[in-house]
C-alpha atoms as a PDB file:
ATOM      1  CA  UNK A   1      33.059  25.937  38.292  1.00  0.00           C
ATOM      2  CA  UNK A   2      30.639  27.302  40.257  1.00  0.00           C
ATOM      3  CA  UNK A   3      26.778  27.191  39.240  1.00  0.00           C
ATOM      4  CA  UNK A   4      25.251  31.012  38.292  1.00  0.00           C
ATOM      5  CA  UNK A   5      22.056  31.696  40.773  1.00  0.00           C
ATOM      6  CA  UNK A   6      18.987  31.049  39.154  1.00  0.00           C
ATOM      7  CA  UNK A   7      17.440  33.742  41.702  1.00  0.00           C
ATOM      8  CA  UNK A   8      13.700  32.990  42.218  1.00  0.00           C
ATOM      9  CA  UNK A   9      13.354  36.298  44.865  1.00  0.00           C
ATOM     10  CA  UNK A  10      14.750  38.490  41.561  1.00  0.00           C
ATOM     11  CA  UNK A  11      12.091  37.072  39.417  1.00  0.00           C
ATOM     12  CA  UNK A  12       9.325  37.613  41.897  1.00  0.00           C
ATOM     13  CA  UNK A  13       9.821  41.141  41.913  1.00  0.00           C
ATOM     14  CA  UNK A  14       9.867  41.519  38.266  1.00  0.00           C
ATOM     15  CA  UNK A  15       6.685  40.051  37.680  1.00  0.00           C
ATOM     16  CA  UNK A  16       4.886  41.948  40.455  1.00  0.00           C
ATOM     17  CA  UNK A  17       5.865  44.696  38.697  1.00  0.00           C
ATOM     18  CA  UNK A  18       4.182  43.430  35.658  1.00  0.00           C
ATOM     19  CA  UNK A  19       1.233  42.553  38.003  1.00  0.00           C
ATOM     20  CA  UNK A  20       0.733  45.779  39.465  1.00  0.00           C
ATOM     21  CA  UNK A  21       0.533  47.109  36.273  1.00  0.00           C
ATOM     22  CA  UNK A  22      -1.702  45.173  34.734  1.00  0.00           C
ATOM     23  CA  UNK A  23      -3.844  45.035  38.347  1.00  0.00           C
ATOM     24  CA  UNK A  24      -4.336  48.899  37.417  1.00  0.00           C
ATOM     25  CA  UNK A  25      -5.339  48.787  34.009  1.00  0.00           C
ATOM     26  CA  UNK A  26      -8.229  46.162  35.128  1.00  0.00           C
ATOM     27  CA  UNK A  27      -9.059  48.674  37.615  1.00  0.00           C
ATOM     28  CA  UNK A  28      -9.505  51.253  35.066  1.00  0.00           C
ATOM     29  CA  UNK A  29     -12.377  48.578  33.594  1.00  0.00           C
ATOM     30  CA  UNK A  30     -13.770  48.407  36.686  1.00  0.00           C
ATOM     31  CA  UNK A  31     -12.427  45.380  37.663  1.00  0.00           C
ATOM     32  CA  UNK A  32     -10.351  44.658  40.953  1.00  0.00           C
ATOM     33  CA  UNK A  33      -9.559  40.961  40.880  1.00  0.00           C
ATOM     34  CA  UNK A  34      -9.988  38.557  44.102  1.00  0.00           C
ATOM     35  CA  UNK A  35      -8.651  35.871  46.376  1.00  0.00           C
ATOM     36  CA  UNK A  36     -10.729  33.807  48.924  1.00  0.00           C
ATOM     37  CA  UNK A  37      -8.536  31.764  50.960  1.00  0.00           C
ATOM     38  CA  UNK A  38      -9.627  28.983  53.770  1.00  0.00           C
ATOM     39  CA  UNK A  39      -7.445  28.219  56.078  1.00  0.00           C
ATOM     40  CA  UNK A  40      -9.022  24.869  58.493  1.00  0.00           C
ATOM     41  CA  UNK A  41      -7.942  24.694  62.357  1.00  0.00           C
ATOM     42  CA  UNK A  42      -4.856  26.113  63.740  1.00  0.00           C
ATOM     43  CA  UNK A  43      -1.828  24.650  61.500  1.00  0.00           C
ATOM     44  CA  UNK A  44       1.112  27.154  62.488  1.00  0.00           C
ATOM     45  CA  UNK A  45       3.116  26.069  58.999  1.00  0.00           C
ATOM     46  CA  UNK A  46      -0.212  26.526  56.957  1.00  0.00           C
ATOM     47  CA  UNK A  47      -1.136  29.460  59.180  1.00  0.00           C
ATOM     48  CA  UNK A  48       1.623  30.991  57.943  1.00  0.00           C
ATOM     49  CA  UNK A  49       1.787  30.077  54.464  1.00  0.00           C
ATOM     50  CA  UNK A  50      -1.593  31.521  54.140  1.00  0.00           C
ATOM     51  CA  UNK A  51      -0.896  35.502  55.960  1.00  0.00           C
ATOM     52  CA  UNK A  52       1.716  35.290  53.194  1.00  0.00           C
ATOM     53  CA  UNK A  53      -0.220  35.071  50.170  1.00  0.00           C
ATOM     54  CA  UNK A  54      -2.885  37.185  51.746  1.00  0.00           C
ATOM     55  CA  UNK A  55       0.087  40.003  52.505  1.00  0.00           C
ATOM     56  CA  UNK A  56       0.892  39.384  48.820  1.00  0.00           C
ATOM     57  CA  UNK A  57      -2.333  40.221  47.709  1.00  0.00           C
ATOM     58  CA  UNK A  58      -2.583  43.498  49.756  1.00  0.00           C
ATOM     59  CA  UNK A  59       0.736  44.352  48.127  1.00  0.00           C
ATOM     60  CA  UNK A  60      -0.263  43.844  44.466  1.00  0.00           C
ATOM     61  CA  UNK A  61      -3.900  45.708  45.036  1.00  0.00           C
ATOM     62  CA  UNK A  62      -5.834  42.115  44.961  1.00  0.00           C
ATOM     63  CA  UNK A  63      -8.817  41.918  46.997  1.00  0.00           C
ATOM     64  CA  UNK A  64      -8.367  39.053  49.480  1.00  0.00           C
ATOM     65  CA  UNK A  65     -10.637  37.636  52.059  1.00  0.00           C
ATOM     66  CA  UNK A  66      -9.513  34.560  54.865  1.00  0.00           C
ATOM     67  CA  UNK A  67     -11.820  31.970  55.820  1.00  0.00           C
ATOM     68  CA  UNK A  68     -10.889  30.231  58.926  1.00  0.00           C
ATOM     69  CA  UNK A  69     -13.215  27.077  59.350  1.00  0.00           C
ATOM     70  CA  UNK A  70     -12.987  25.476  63.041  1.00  0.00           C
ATOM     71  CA  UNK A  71     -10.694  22.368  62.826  1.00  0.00           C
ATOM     72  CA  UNK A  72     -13.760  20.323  62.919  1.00  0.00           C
ATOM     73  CA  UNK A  73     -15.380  21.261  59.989  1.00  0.00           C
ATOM     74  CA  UNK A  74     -17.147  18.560  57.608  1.00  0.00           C
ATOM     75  CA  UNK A  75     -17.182  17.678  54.433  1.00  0.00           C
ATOM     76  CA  UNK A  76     -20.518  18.687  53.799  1.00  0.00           C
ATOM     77  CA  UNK A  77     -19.922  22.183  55.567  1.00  0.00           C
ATOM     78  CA  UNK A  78     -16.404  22.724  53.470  1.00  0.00           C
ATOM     79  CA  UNK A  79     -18.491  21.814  50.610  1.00  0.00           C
ATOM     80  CA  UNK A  80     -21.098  24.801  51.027  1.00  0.00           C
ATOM     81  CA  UNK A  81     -18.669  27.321  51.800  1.00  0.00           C
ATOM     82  CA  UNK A  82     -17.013  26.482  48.595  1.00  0.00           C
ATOM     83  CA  UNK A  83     -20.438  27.082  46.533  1.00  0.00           C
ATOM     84  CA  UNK A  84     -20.699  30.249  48.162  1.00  0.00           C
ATOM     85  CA  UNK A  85     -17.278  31.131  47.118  1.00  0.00           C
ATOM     86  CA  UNK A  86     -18.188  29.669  43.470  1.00  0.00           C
ATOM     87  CA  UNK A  87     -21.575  31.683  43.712  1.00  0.00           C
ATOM     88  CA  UNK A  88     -19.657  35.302  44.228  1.00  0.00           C
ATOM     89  CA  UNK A  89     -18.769  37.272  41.498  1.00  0.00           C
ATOM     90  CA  UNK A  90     -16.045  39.336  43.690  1.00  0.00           C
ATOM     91  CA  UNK A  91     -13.966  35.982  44.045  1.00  0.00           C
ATOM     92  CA  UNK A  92     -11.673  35.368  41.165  1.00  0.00           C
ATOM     93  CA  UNK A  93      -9.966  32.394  42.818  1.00  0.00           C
ATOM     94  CA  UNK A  94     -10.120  30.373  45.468  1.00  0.00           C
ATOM     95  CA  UNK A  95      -7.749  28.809  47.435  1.00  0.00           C
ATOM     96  CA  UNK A  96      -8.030  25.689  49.840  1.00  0.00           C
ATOM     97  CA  UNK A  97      -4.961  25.302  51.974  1.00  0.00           C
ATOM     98  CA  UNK A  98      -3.750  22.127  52.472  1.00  0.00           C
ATOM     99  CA  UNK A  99      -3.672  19.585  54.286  1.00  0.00           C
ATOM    100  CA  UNK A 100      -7.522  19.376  55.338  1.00  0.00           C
ATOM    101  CA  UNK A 101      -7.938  17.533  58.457  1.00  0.00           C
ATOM    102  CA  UNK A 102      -8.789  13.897  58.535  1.00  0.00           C
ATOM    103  CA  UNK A 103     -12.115  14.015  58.317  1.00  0.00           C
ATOM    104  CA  UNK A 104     -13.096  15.934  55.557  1.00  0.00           C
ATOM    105  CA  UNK A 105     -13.110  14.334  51.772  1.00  0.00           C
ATOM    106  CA  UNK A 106     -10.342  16.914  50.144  1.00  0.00           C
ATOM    107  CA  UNK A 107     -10.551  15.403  46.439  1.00  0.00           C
ATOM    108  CA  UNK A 108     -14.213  16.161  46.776  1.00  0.00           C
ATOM    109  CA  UNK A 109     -13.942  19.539  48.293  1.00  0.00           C
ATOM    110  CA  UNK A 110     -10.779  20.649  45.616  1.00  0.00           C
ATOM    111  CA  UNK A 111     -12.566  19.115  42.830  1.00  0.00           C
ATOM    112  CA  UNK A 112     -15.899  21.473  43.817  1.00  0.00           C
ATOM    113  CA  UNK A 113     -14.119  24.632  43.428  1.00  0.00           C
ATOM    114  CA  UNK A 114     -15.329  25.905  39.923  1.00  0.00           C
ATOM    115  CA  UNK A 115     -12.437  25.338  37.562  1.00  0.00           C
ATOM    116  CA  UNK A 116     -12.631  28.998  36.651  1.00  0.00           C
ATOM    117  CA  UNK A 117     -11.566  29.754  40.190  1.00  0.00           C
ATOM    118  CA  UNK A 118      -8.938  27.307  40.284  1.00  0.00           C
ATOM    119  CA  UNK A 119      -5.778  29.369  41.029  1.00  0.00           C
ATOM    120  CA  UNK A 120      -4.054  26.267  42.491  1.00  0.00           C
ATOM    121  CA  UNK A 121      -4.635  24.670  38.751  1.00  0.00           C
ATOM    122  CA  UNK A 122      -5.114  21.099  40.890  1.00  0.00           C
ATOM    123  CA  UNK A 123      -8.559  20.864  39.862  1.00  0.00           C
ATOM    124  CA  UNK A 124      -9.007  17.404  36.792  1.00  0.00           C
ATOM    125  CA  UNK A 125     -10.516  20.041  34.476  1.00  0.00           C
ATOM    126  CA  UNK A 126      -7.351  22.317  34.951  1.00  0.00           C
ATOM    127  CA  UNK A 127      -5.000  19.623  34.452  1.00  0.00           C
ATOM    128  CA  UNK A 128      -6.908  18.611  31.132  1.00  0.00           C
ATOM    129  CA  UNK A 129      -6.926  21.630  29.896  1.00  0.00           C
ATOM    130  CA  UNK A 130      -2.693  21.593  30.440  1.00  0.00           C
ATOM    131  CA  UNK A 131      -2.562  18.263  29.008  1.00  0.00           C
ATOM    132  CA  UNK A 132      -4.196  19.316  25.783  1.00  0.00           C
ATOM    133  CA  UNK A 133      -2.417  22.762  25.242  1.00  0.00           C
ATOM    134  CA  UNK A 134      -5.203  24.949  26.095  1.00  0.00           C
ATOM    135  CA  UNK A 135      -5.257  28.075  28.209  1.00  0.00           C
ATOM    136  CA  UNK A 136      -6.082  28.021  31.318  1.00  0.00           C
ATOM    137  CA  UNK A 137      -4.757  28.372  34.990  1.00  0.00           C
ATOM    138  CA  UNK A 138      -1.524  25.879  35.723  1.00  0.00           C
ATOM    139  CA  UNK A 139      -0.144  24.742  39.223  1.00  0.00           C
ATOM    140  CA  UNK A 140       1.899  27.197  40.537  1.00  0.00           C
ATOM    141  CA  UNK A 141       4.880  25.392  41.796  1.00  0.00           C
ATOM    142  CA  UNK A 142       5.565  23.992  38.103  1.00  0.00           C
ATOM    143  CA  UNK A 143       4.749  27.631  36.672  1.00  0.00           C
ATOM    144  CA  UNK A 144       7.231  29.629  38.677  1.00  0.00           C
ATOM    145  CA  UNK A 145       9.826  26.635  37.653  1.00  0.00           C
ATOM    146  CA  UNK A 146       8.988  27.599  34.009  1.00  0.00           C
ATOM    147  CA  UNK A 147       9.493  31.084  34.534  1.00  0.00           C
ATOM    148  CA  UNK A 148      12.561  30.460  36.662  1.00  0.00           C
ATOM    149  CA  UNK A 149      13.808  29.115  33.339  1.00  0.00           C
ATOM    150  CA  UNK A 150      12.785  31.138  30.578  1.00  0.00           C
ATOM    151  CA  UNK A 151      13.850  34.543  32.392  1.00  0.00           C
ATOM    152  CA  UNK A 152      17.230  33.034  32.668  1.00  0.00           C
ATOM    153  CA  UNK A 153      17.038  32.162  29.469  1.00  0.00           C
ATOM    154  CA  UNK A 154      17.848  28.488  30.050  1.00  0.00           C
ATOM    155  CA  UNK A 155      17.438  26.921  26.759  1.00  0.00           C
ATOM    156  CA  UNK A 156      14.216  24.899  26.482  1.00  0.00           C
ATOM    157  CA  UNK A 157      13.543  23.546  23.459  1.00  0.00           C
ATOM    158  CA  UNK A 158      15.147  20.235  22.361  1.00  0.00           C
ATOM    159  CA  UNK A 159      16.704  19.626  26.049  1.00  0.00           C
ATOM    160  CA  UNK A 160      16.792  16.820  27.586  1.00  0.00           C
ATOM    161  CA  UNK A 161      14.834  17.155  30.860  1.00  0.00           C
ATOM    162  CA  UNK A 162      14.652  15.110  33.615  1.00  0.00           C
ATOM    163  CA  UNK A 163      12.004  15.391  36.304  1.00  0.00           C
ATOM    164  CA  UNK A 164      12.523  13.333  39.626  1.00  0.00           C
ATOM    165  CA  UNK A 165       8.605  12.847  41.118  1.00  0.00           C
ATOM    166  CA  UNK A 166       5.440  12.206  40.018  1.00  0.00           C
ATOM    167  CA  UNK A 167       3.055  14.369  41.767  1.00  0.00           C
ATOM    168  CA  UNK A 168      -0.038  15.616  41.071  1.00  0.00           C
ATOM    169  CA  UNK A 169       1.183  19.431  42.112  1.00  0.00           C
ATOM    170  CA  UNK A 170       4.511  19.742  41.265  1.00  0.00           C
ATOM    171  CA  UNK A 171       6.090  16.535  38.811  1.00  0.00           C
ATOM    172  CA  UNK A 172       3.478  16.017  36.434  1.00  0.00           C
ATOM    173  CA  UNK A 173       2.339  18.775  35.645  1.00  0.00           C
ATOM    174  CA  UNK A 174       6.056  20.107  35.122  1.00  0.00           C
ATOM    175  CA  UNK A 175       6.665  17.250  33.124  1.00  0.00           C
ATOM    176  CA  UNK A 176       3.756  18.605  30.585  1.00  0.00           C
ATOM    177  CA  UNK A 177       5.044  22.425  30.722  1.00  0.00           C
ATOM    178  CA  UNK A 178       8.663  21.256  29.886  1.00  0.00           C
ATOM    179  CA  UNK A 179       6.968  18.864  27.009  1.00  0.00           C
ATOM    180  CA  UNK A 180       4.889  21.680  25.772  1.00  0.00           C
ATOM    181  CA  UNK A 181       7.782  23.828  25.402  1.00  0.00           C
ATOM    182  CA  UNK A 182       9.783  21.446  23.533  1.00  0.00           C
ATOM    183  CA  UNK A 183      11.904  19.493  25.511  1.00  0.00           C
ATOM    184  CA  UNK A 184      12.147  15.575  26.019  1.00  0.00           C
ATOM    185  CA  UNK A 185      11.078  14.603  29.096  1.00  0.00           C
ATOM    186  CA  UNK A 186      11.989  11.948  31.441  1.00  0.00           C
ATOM    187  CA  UNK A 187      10.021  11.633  34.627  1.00  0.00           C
ATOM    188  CA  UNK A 188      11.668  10.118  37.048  1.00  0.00           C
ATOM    189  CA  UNK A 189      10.491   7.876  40.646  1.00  0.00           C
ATOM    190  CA  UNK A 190      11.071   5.328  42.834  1.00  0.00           C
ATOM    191  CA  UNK A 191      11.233   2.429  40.443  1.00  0.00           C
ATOM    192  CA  UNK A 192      13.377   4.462  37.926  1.00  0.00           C
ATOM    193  CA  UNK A 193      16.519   2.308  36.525  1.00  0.00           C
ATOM    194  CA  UNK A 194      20.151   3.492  37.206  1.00  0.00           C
ATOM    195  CA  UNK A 195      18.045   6.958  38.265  1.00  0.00           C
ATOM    196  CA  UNK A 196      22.024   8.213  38.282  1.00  0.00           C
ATOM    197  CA  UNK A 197      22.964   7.660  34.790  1.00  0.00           C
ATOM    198  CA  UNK A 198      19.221   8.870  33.721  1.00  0.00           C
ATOM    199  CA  UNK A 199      19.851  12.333  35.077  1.00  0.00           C
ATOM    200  CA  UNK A 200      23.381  12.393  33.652  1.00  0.00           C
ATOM    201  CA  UNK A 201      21.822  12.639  30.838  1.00  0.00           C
ATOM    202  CA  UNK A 202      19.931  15.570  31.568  1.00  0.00           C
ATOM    203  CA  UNK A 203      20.411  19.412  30.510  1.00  0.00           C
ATOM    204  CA  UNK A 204      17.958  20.488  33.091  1.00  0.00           C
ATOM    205  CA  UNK A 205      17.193  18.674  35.915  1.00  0.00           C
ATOM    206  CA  UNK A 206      13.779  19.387  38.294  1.00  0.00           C
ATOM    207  CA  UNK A 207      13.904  18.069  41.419  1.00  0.00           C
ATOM    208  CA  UNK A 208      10.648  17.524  43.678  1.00  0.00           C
ATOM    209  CA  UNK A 209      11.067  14.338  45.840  1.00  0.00           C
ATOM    210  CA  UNK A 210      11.041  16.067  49.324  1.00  0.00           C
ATOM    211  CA  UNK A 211      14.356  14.111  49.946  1.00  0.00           C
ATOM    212  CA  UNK A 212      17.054  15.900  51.617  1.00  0.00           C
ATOM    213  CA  UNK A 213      20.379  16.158  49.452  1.00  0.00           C
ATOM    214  CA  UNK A 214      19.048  12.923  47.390  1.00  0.00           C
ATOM    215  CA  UNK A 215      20.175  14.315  44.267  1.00  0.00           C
ATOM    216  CA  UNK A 216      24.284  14.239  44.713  1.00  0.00           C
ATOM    217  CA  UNK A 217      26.510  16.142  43.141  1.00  0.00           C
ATOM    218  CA  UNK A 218      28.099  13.643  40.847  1.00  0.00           C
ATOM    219  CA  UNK A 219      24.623  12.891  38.788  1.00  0.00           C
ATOM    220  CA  UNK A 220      24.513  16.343  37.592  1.00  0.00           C
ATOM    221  CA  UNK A 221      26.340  16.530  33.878  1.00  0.00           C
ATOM    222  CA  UNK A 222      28.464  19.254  34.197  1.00  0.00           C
ATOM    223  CA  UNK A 223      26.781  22.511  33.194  1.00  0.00           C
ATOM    224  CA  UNK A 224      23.294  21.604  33.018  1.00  0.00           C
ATOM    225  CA  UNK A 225      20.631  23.597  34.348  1.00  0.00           C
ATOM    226  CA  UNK A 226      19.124  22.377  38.048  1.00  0.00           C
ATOM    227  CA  UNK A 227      15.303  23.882  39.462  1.00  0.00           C
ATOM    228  CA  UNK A 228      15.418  22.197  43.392  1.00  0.00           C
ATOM    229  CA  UNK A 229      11.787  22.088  44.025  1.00  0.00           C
ATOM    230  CA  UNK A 230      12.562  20.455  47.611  1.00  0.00           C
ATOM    231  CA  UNK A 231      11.939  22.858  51.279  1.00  0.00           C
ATOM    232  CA  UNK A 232      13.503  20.290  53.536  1.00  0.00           C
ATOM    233  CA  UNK A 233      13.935  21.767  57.661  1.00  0.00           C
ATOM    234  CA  UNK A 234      16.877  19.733  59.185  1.00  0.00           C
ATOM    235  CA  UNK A 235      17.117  19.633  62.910  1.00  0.00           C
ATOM    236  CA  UNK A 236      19.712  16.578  63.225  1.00  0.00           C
ATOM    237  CA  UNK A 237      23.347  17.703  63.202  1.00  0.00           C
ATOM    238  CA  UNK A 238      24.480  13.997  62.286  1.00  0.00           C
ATOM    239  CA  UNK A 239      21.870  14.606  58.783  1.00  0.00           C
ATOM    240  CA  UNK A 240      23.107  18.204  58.611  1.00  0.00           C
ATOM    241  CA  UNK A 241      27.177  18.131  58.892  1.00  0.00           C
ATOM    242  CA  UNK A 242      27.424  15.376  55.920  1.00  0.00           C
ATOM    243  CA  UNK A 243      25.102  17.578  53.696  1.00  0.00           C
ATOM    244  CA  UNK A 244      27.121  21.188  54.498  1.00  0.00           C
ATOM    245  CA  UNK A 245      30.782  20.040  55.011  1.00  0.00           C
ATOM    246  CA  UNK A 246      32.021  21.896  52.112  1.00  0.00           C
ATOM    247  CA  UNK A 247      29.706  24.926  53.504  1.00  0.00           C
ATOM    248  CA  UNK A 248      31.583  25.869  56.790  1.00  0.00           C
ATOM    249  CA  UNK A 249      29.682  28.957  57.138  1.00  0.00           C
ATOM    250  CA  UNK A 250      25.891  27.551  56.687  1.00  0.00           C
ATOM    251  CA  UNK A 251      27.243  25.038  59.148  1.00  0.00           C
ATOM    252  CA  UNK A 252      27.632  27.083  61.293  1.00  0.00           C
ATOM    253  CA  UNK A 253      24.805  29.069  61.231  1.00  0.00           C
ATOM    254  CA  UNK A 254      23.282  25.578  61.693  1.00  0.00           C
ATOM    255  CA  UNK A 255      24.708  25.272  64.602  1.00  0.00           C
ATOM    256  CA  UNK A 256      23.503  28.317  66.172  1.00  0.00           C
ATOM    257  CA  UNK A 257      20.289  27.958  64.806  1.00  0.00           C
ATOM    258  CA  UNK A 258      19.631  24.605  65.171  1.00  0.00           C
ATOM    259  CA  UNK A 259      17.582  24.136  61.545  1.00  0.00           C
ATOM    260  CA  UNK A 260      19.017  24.138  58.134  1.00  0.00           C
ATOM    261  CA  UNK A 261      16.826  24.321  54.884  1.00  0.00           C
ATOM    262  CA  UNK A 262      18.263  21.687  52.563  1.00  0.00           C
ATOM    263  CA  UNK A 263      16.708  21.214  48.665  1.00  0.00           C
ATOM    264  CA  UNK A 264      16.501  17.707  47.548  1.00  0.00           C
ATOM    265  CA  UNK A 265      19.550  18.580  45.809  1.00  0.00           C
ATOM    266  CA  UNK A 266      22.973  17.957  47.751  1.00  0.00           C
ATOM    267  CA  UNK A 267      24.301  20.948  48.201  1.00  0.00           C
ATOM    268  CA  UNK A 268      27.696  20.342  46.692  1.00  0.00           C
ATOM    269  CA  UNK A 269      25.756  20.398  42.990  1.00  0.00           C
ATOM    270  CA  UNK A 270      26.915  24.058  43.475  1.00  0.00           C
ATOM    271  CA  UNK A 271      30.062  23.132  41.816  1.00  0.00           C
ATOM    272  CA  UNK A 272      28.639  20.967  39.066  1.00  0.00           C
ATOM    273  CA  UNK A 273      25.732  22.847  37.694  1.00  0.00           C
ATOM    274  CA  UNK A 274      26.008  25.446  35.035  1.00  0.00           C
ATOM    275  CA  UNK A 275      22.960  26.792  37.294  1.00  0.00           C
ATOM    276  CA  UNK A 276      21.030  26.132  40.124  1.00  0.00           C
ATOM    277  CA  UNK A 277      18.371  27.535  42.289  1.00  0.00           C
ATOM    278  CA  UNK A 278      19.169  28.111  45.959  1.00  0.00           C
ATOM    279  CA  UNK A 279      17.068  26.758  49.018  1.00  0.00           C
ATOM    280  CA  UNK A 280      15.713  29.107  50.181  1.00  0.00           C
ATOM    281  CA  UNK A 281      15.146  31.691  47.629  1.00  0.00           C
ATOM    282  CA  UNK A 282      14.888  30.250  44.595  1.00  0.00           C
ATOM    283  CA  UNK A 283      11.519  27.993  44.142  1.00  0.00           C
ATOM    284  CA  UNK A 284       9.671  29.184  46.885  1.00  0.00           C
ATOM    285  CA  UNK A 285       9.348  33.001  45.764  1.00  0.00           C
ATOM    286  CA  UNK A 286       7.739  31.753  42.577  1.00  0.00           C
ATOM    287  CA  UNK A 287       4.952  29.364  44.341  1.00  0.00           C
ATOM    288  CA  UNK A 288       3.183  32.771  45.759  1.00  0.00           C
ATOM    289  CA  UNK A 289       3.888  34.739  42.254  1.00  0.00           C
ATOM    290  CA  UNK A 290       2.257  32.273  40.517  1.00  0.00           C
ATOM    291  CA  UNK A 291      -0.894  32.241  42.523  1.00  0.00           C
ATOM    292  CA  UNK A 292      -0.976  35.747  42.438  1.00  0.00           C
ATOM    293  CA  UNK A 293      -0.344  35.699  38.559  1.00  0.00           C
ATOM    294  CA  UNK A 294      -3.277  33.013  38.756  1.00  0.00           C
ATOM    295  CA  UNK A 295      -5.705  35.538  40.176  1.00  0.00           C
ATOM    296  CA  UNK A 296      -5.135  38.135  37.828  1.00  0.00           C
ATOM    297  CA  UNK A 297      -5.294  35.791  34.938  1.00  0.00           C
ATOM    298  CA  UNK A 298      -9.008  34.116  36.740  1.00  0.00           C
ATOM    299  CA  UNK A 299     -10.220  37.708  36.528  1.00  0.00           C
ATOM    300  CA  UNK A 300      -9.636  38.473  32.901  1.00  0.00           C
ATOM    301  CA  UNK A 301     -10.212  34.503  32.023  1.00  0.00           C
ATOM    302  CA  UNK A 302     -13.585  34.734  33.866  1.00  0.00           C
ATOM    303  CA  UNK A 303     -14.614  37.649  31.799  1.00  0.00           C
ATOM    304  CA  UNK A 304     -13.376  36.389  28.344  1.00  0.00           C
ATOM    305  CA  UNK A 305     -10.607  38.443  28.174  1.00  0.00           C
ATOM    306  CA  UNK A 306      -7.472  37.154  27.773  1.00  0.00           C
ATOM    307  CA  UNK A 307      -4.651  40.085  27.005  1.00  0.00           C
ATOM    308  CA  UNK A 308      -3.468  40.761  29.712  1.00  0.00           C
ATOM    309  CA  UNK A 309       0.301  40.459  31.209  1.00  0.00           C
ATOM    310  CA  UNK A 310      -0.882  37.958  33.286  1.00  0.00           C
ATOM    311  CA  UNK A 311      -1.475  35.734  30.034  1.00  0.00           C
ATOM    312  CA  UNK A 312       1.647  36.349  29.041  1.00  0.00           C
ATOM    313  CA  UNK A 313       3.637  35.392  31.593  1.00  0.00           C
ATOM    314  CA  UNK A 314       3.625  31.793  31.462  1.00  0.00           C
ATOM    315  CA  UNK A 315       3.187  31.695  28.151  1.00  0.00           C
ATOM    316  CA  UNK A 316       4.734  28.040  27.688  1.00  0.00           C
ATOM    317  CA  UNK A 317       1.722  26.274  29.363  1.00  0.00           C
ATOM    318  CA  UNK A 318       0.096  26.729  25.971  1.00  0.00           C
ATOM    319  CA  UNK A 319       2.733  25.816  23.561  1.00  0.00           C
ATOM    320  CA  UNK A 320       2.537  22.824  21.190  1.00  0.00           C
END
């Protein structure tokens, strides 16, 4: 058996669709809704990570506006840039790239941004309002797993789901989308019992350790449902050729290369799953959509209205 594609690229393209549409019907009220994003120093991964979400916004119609910070910014400086984002009406979100440098206090600078313009959703006040049911704007990582699932129609409600890591971003707060929806969640770490027979157990399985193949192939029951959170770049043929020696031809494109993206998934799971998400191309998609969905849903959240597609589109986060 070999696991059906749970294609995250697909999905991204359906709900910019959605987006676009619902980006011109704001615009028809006068609205046009906006990203601010600061980007600190010169970080070539974060660097790029940030022209993408700003090329996603030109794409959609979303204002968008980069603030570059020199790499030795402080605190208190970060700090006033955010209240000038906070102060401007044109900004619906704001995004803070991580990782700040050393120097600067990110929980304080993160936890300034006004909640309203949270579209990261890492803010406390975001995360409360996910942990009691109420609307508002969700982590995007955990929200594009959520759609991953309900556009494949994956069967939610009453599954057993197990979710290996405990993060702020990505494992609690999937943990509380999954439980909202209905499922029985296990979350999963490094102290976790027989973590083997735990996720045997499971019908879907998230996975967001940033370990390399941790997951094998033989703890996934047969048929269940697997979201691979984990981007891992591998460099070191003697890490590489264990992980891809059922995959002669990504092996050798590893070769030629000389990097590999592995999930934390092994990829042999391909023949376990009932369905799986690739790396790359499955996860990652979603992380920008969801920010993007964010934005539009800041705009219409910021001015007390709340119909839009944009509300609808992870429409679990508010489920009891």
């Amino acid at each position: 058996m070999t696991a059906r594609v749970l294609d995250g690229t697909k999905i991204r393209d359906e709900i910019f669709a959605e987006l676009k549409s619902d980006i011109s019907r704001l615009a028809g009220e006068g609205i046009r809704p906006g990203l601010a994003a600061v980007l600190v120093g010169e970080n070539p991964a974060s660097q790029l990570y940030v022209k993408s979400k700003i090329a996603a916004s030109e794409q959609l119609g979303i204002a968008s506006w980069m603030h570059t910070p020199h790499a030795s910014v402080t605190t208190d400086q970060m700090l006033r840039l955010v209240d000038t984002l906070n102060k401007d009406d044109a900004v619906d979100g704001i995004l803070i790239q991580l990782p700040l440098p050393s120097q600067v206090d990110s929980k304080r600078v993160l936890e300034a941004v006004d909640p309203a313009k949270d579209v990261d959703g890492f803010h406390p006040v975001s995360l409360g309002r996910l942990v009691s049911g109420r609307p508002g704007l969700v982590a995007c990582t955990p929200a594009g797993c959520m759609e991953i699932l309900r556009r494949n129609n994956i069967p939610i409600e009453g599954a057993n789901a197990v979710v290996l890591g405990r993060s702020d971003i990505v494992g609690k707060p999937m943990a509380l989308l999954l439980m909202h929806a209905n499922a029985t969640v296990t979350i999963c770490h490094s102290k976790t019992r027989d973590l083997p027979g735990v996720v045997r157990r499971a019908d879907i399985v998230v996975a967001a350790m940033g370990k390399a193949g941790y997951v094998q192939a033989d703890w996934i029951r047969p048929g269940a449902a697997v979201i691979d959170v984990g981007t891992n770049k591998i460099t070191d043929a003697k890490e590489a050729e264990p992980l891809l020696r059922n995959f002669p031809m990504r092996l050798q494109k590893f070769r030629e290369k000389g990097s590999v993206l592995i999930g934390d998934v092994h990829p042999d799971a391909v023949n376990t799953a009932g369905a799986l998400t690739p790396v790359p191309g499955g996860v990652g998609p979603m992380t920008i959509t969801m920010l993007m969905n964010n934005t539009v849903k800041a705009a219409r959240l910021r001015r007390n209205n709340v119909s839009s597609k944009a509300e609808n589109v992870q429409s679990t986060a508010g489920a009891r």
